[in-house]
N, C-alpha and C. Protein backbone atom coordinates (compact mmCIF):
# COMPACT_ATOMS: atom_id res chain seq x y z
N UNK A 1 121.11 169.17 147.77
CA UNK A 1 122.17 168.27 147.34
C UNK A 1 123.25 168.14 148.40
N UNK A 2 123.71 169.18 149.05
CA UNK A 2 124.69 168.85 149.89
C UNK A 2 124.45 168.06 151.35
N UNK A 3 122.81 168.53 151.56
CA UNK A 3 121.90 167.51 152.41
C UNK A 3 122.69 166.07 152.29
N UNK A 4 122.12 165.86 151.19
CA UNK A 4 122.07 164.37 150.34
C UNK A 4 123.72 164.14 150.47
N UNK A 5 124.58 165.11 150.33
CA UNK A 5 126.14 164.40 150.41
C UNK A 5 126.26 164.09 151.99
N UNK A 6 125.79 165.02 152.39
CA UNK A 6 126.45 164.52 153.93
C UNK A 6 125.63 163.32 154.87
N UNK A 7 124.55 163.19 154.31
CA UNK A 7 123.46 161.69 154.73
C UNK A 7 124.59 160.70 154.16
N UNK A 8 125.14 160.97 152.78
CA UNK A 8 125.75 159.95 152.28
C UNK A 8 127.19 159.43 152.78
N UNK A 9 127.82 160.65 152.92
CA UNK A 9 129.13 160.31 153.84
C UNK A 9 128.90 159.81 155.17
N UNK A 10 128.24 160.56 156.17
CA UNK A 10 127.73 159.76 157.23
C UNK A 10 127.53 158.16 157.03
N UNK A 11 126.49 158.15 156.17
CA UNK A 11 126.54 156.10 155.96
C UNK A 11 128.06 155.49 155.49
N UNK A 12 127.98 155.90 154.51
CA UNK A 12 129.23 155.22 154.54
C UNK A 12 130.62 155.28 155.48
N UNK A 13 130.72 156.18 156.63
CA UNK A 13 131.39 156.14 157.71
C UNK A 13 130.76 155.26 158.75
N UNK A 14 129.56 155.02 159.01
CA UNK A 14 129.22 153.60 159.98
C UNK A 14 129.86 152.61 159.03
N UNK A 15 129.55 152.54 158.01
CA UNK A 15 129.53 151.28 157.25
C UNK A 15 130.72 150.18 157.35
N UNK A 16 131.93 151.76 157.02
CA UNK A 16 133.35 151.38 156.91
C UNK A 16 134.06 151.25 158.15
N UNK A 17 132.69 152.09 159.48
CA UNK A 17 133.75 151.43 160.89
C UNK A 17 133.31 150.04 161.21
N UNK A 18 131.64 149.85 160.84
CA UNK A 18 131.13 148.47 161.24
C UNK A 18 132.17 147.08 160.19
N UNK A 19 132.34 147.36 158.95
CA UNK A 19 133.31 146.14 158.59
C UNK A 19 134.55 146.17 159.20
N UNK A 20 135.38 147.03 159.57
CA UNK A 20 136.52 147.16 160.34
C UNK A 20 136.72 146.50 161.59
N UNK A 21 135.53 146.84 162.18
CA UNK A 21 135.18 145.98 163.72
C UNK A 21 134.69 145.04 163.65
N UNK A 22 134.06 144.43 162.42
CA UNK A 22 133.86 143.16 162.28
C UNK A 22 135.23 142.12 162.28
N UNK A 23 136.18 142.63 161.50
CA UNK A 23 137.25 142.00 161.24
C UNK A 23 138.41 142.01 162.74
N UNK A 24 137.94 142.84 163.64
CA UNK A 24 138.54 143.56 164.36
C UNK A 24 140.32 144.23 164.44
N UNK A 25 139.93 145.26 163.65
CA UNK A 25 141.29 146.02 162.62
C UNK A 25 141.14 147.27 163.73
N UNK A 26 142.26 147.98 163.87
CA UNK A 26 142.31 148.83 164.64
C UNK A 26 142.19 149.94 163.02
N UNK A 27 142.17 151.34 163.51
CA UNK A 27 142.23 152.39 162.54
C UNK A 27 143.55 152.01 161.52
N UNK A 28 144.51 151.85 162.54
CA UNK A 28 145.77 151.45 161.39
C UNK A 28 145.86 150.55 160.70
N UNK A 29 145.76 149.15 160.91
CA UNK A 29 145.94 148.41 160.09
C UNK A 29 144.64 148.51 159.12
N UNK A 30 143.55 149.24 158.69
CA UNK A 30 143.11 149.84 157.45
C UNK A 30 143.60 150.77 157.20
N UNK A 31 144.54 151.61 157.80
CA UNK A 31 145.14 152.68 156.96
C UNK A 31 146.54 151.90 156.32
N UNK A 32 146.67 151.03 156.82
CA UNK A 32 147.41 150.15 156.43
C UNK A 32 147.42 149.59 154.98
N UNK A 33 146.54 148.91 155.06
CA UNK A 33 146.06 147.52 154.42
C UNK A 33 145.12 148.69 153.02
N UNK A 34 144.60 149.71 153.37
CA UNK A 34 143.74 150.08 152.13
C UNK A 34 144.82 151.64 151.50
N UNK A 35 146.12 151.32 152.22
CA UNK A 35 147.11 152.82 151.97
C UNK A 35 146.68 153.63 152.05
N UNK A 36 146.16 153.92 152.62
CA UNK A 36 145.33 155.59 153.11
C UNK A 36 146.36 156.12 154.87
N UNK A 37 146.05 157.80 154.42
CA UNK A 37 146.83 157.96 156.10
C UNK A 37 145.43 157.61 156.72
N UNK A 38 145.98 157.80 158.10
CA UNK A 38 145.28 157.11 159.50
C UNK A 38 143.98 158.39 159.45
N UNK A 39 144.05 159.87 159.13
CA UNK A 39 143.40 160.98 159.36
C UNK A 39 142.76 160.82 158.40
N UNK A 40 142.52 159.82 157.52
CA UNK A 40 142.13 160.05 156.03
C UNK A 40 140.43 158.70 156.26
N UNK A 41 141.19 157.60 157.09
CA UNK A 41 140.26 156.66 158.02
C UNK A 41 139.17 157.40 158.43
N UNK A 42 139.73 158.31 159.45
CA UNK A 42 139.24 158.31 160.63
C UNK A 42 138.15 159.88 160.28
N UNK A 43 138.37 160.61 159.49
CA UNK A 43 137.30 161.14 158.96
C UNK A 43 136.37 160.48 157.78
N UNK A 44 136.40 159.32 156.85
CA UNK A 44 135.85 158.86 156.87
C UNK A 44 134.59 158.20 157.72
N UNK A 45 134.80 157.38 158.57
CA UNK A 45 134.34 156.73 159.63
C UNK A 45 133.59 157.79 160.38
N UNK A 46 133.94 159.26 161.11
CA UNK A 46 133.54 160.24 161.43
C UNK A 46 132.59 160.68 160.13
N UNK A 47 132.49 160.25 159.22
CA UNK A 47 131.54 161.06 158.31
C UNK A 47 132.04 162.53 157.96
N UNK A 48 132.97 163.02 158.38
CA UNK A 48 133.34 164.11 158.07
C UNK A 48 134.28 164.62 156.68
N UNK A 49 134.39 163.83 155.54
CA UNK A 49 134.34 164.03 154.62
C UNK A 49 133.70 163.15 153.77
N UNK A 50 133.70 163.92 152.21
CA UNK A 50 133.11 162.83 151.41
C UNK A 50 134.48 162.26 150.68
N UNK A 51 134.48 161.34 150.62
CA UNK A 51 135.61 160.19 149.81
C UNK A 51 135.32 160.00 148.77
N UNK A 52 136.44 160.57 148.19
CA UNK A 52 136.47 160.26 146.54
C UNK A 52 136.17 158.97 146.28
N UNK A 53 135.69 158.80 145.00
CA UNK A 53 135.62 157.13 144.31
C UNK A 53 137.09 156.46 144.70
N UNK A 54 138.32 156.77 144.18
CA UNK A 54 139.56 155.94 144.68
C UNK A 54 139.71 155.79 146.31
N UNK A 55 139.41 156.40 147.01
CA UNK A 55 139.56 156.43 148.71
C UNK A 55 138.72 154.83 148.50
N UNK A 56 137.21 155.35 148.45
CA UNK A 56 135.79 154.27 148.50
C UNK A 56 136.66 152.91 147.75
N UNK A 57 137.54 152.96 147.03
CA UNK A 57 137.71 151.72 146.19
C UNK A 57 138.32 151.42 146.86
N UNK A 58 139.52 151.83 147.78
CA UNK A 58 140.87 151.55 148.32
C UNK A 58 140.03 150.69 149.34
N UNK A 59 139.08 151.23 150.69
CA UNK A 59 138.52 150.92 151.14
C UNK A 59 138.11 149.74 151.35
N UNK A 60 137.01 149.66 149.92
CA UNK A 60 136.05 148.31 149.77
C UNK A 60 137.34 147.07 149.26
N UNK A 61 138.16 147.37 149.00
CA UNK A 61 139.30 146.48 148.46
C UNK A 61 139.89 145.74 149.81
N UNK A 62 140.18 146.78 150.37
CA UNK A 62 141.22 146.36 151.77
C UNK A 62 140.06 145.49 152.53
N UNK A 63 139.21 146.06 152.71
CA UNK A 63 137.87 145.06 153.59
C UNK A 63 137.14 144.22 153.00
N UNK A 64 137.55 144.06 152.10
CA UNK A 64 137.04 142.57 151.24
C UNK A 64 135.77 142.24 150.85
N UNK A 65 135.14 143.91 150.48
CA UNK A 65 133.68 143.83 150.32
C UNK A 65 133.40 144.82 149.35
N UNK A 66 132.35 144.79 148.81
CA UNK A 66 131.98 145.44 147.55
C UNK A 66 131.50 146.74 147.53
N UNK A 67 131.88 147.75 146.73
CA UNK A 67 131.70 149.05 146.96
C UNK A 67 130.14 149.35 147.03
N UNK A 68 129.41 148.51 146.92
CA UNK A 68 127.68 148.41 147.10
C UNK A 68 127.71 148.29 148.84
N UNK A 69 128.46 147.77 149.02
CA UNK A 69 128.51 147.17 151.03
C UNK A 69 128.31 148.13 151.51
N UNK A 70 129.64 149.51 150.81
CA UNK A 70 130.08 150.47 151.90
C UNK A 70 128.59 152.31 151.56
N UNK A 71 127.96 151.96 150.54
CA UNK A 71 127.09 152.78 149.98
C UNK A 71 125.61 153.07 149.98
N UNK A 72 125.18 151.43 149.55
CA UNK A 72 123.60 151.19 150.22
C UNK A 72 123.24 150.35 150.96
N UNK A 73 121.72 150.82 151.50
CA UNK A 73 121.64 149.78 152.05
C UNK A 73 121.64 148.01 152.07
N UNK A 74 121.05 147.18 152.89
CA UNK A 74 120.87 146.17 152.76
C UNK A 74 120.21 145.70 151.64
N UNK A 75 120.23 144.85 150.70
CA UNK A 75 119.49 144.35 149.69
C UNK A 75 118.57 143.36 150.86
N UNK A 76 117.00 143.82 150.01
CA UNK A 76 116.17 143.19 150.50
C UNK A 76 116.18 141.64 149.99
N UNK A 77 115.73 140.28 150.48
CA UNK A 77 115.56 139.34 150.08
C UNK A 77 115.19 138.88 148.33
N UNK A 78 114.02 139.66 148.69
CA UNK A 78 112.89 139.52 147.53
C UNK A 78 113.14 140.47 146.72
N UNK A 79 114.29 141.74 146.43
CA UNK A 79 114.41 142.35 145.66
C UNK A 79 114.85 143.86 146.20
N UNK A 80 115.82 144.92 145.79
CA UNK A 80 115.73 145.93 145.96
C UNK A 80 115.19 146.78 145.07
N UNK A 81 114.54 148.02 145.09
CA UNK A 81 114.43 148.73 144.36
C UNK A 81 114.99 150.24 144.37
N UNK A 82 115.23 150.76 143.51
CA UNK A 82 116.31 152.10 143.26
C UNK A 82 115.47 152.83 142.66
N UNK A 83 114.80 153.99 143.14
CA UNK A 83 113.86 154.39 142.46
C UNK A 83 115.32 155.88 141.62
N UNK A 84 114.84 156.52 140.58
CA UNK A 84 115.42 157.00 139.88
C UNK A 84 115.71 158.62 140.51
N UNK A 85 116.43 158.58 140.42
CA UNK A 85 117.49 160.51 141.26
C UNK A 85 117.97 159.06 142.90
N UNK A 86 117.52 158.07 143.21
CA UNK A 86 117.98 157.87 144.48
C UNK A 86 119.37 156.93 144.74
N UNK A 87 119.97 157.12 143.15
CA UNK A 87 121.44 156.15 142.85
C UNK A 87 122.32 157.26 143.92
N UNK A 88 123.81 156.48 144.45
CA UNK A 88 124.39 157.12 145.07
C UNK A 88 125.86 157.84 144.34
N UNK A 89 125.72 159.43 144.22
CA UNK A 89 126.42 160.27 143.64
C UNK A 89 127.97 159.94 144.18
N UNK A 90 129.18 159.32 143.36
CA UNK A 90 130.37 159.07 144.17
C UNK A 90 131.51 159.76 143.50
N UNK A 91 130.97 160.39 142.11
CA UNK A 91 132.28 161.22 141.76
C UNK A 91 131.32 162.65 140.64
N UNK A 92 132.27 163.49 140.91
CA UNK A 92 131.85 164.82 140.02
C UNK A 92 133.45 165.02 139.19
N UNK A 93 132.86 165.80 138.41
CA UNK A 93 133.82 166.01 137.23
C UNK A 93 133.46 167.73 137.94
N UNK A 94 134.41 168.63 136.78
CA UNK A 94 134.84 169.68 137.13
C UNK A 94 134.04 170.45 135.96
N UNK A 95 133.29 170.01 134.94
CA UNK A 95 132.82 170.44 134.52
C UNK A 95 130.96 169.76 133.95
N UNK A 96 130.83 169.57 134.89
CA UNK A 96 129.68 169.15 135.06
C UNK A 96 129.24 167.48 135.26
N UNK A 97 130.44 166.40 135.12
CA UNK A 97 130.25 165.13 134.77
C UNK A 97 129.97 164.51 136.41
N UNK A 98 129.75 163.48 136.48
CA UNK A 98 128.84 162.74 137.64
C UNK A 98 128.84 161.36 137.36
N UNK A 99 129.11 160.83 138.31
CA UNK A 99 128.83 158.87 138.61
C UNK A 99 128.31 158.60 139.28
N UNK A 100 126.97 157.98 139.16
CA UNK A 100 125.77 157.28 140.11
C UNK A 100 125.95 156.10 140.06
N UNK A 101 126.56 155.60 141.10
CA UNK A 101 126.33 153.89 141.49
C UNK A 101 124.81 153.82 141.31
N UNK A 102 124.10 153.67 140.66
CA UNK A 102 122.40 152.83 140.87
C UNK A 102 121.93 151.56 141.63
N UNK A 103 122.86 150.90 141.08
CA UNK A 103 122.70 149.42 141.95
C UNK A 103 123.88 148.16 141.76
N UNK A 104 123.66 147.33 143.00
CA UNK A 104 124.59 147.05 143.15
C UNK A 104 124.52 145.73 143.82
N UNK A 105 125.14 144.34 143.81
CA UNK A 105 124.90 143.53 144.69
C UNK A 105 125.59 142.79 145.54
N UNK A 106 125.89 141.61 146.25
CA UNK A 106 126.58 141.73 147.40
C UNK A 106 127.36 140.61 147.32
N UNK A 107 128.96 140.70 148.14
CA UNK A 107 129.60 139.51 147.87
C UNK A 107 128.92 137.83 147.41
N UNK A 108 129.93 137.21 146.88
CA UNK A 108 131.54 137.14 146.30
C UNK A 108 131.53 138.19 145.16
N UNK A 109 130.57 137.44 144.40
CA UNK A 109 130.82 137.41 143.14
C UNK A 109 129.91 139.65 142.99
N UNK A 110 130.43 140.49 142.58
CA UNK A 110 129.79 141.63 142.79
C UNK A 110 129.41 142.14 141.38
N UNK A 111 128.43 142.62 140.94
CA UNK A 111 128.04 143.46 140.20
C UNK A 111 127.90 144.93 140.35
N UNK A 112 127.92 145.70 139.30
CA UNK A 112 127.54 146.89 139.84
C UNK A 112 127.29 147.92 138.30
N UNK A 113 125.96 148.53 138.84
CA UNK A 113 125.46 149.19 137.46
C UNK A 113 125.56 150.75 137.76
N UNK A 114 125.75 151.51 136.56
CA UNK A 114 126.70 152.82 136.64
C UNK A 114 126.04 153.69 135.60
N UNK A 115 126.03 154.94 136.26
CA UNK A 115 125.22 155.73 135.22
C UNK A 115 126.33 157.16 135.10
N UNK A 116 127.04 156.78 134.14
CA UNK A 116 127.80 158.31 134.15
C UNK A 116 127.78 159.67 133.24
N UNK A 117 127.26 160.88 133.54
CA UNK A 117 127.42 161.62 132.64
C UNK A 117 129.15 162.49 132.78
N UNK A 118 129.34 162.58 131.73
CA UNK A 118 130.93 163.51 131.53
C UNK A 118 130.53 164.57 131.02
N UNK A 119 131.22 166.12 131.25
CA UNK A 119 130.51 167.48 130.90
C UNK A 119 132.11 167.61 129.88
N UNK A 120 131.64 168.86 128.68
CA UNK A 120 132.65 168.36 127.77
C UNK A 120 134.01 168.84 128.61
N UNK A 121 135.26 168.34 128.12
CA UNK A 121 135.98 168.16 129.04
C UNK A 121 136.39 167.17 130.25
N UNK A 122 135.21 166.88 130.67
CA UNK A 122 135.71 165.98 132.06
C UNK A 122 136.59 164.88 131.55
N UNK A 123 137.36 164.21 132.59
CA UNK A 123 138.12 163.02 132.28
C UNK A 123 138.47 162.61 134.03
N UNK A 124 137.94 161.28 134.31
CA UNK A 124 137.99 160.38 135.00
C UNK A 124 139.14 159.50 134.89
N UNK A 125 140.09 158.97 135.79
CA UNK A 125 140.82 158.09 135.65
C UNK A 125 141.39 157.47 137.17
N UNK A 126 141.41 155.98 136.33
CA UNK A 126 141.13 154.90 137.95
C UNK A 126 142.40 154.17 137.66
N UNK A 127 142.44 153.60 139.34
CA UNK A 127 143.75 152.88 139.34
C UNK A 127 143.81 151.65 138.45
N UNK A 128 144.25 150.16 138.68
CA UNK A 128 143.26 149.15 138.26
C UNK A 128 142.95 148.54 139.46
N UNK A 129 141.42 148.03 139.20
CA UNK A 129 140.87 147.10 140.54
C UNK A 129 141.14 146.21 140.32
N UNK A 130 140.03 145.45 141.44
CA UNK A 130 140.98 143.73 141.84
C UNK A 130 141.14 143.11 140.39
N UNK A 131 141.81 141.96 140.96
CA UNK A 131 142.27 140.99 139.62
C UNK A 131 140.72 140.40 139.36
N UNK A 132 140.92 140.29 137.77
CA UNK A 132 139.44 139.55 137.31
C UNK A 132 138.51 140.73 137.16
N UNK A 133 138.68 141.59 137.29
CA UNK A 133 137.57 142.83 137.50
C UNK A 133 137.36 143.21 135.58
N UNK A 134 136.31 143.33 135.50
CA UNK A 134 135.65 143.31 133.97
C UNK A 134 135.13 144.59 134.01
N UNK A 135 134.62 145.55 132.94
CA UNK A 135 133.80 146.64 132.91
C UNK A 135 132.85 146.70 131.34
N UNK A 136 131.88 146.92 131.20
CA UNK A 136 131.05 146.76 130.20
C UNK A 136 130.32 148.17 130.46
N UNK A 137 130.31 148.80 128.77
CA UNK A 137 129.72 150.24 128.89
C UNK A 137 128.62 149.88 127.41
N UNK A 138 128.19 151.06 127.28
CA UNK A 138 127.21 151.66 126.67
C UNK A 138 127.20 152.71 126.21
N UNK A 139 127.49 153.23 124.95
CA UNK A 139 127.46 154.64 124.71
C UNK A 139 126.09 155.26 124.73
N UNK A 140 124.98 156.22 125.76
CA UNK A 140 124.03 156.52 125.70
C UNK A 140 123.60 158.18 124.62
N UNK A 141 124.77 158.78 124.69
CA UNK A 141 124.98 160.12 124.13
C UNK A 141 126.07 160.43 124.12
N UNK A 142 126.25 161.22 123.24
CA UNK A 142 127.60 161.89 123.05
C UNK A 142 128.73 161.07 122.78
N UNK A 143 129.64 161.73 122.90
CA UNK A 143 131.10 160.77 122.43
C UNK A 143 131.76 160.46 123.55
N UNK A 144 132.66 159.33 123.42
CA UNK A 144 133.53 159.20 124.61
C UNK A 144 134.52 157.94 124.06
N UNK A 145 135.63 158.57 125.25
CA UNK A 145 137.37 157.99 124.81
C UNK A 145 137.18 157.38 125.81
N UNK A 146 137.42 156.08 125.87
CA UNK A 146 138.43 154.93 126.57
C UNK A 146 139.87 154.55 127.07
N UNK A 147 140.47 154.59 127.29
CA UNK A 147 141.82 154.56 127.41
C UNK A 147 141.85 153.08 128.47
N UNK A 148 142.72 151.80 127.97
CA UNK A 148 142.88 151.17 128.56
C UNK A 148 144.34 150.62 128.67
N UNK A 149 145.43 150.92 130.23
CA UNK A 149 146.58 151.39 129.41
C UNK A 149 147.05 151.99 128.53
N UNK A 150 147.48 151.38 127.13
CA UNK A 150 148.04 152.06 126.09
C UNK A 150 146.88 152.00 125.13
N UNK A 151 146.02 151.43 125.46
CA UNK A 151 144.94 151.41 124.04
C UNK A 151 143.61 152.55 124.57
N UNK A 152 143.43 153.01 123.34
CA UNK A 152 142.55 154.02 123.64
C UNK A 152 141.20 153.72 122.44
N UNK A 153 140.21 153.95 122.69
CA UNK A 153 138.97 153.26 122.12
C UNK A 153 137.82 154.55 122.27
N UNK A 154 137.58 155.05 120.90
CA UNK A 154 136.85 156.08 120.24
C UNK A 154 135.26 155.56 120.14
N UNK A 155 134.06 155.96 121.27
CA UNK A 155 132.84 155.36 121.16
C UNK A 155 132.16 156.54 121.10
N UNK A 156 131.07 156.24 120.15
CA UNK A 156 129.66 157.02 119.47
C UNK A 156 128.44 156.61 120.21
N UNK A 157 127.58 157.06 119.98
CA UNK A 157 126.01 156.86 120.45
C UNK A 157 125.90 155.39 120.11
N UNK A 158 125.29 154.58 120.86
CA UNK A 158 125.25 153.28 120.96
C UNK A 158 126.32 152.37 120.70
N UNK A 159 127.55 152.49 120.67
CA UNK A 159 128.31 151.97 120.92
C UNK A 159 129.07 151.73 122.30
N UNK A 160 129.17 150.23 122.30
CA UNK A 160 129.33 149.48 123.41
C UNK A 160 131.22 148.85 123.20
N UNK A 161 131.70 148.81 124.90
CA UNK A 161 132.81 148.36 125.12
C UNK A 161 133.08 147.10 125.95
N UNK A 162 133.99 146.28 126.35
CA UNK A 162 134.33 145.35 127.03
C UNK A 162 135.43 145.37 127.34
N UNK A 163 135.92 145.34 128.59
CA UNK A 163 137.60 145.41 128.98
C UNK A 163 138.01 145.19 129.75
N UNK A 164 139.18 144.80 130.15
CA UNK A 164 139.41 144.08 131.73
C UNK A 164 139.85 145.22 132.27
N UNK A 165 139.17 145.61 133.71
CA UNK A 165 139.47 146.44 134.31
C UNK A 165 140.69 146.37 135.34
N UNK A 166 141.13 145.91 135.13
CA UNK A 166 142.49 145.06 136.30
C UNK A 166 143.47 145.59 135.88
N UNK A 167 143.45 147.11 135.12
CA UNK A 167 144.26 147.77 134.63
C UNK A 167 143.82 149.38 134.85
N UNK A 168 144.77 150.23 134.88
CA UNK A 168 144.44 151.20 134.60
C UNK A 168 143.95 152.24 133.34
N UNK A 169 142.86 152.53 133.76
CA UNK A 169 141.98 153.11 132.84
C UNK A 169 141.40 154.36 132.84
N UNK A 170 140.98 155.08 131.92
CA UNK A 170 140.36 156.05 132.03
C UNK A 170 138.94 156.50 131.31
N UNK A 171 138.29 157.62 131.67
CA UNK A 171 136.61 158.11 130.67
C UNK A 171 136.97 159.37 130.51
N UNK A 172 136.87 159.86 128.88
CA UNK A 172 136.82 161.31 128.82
C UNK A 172 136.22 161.61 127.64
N UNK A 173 135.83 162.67 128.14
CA UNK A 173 134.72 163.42 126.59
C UNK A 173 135.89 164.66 126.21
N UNK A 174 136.34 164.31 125.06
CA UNK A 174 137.00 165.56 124.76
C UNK A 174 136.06 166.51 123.35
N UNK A 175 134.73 166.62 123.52
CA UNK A 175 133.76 167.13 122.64
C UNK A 175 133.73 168.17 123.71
N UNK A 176 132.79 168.93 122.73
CA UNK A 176 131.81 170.01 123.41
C UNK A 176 130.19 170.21 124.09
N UNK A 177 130.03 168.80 123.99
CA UNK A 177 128.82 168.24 124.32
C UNK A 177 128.89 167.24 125.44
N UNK A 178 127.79 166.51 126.47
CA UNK A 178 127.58 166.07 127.38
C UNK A 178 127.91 164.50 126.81
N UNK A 179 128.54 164.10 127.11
CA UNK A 179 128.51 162.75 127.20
C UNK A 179 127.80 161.21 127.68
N UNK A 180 126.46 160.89 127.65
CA UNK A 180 126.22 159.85 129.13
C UNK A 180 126.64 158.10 128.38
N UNK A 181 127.04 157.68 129.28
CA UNK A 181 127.00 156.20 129.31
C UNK A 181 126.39 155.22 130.38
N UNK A 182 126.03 153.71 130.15
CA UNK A 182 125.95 153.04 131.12
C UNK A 182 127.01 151.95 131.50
N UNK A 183 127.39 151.90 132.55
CA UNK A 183 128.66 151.21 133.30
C UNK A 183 128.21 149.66 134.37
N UNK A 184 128.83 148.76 133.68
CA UNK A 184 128.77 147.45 134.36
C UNK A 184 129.82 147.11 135.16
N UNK A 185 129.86 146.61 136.05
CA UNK A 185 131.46 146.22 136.44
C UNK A 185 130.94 144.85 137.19
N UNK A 186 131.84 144.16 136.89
CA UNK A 186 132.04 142.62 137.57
C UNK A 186 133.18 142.44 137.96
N UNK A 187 133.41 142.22 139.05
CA UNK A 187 134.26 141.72 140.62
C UNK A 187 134.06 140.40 140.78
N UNK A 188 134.40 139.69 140.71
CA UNK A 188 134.49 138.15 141.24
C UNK A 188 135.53 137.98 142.33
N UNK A 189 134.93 137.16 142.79
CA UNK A 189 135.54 136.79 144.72
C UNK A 189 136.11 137.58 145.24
N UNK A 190 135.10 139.03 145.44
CA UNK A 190 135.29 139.91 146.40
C UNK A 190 134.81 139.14 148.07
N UNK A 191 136.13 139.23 148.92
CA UNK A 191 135.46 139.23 150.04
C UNK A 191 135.07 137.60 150.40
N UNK A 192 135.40 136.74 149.50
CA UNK A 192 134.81 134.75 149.21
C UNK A 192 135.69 134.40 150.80
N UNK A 193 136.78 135.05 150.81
CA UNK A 193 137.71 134.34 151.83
C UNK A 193 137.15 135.02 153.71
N UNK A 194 137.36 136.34 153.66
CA UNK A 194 136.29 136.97 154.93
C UNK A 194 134.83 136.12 155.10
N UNK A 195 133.92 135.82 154.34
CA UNK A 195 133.19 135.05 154.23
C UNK A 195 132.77 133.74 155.09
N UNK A 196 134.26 133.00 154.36
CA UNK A 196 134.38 131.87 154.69
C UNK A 196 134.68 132.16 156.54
N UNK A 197 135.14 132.81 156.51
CA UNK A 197 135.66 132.89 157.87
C UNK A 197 134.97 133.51 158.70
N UNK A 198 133.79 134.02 158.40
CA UNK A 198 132.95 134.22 160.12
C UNK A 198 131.31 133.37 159.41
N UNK A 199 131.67 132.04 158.61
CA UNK A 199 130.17 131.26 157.86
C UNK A 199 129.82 130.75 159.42
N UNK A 200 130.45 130.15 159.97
CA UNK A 200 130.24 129.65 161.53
C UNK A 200 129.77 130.32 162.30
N UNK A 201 129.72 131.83 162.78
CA UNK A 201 129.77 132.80 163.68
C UNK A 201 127.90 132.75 163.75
């Protein structure tokens, strides 16, 4: 497993220097532009740490591309496939919980499918992403709390949610049991404007 983290940080440090130099941004103005310090970049990019899910978000936000960009590879034409254990691990809980990006697809408009287990106890909580940003779950097992802002939303085994994510939110199992869900997220016009601007190149 720790194999597997550091293959994974490594990619995503080309990833995040190759969009940078695409745009041609020096280290600062993404430490800039995604509020991160400059040392916080630049081991990224070095692969020398792994980046939390909020770093990775700050990131894919500031560079105008979808957190699928900075994680897997290229989507093939004709289809990718994700074979199962090979989703990419981007957050752990402290008591056993885990978020697998599975799959994911590529500007403007972004999708992205999410497999999270929460260990009892864990609790996750995100800034809000871009504007327009949607999230759609699935209760697969166990129980789990919602919190969106001030509203908080009590889900059972097969019970499903909808919510604008353009807020701050949170996931927590406050049981004694494992929690899993499945996680949708929709991004619209990530990245439409960068786009437009190297369609010529």
């Amino acid at each position: 497993m720790e194999e597997d983290t550091e293959r994974l940080a490594r990619a995503i440090g080309e990833r995040v220097k190759r969009e940078r130099n695409a745009k041609s941004w020096t280290l600062d103005q993404l430490a800039a532009k995604a509020t991160l310090s400059r040392r916080m970049v630049v081991n990224v990019e070095q692969g020398a740490t792994n980046p939390s899910l909020g770093t990775l978000l700050r990131l894919s936000a500031a560079l105008g591309v979808g957190l699928p960009t900075l994680v897997e590879e290229p989507p093939s034409p004709v289809g990718t496939v994700i074979r199962h254990g090979d989703g990419a691990v981007l957050w752990t809980g402290t008591h056993g919980g885990r978020a697998v990006l599975v799959a994911g697809t590529e500007s403007p408009d972004i999708v992205e499918l999410w497999d999270w287990t929460l260990g009892p106890g864990d609790v996750h909580s995100t800034e809000a992403h871009a504007p327009g940003t949607r999230e759609l779950l699935r209760v697969d097992s166990g129980e789990l709390t919602v919190q969106v802002e001030d509203h908080v939303h009590r889900l059972g085994p097969g019970d499903a949610l909808s919510f604008r994510a353009d807020a701050a939110h949170s996931y927590a199992n406050h049981t004694d049991a494992l929690a899993r869900f499945t996680l949708a997220v929709y991004e619209p016009g990530i990245g439409g404007a960068h786009r437009a601007e190297h369609s010529d190149a």
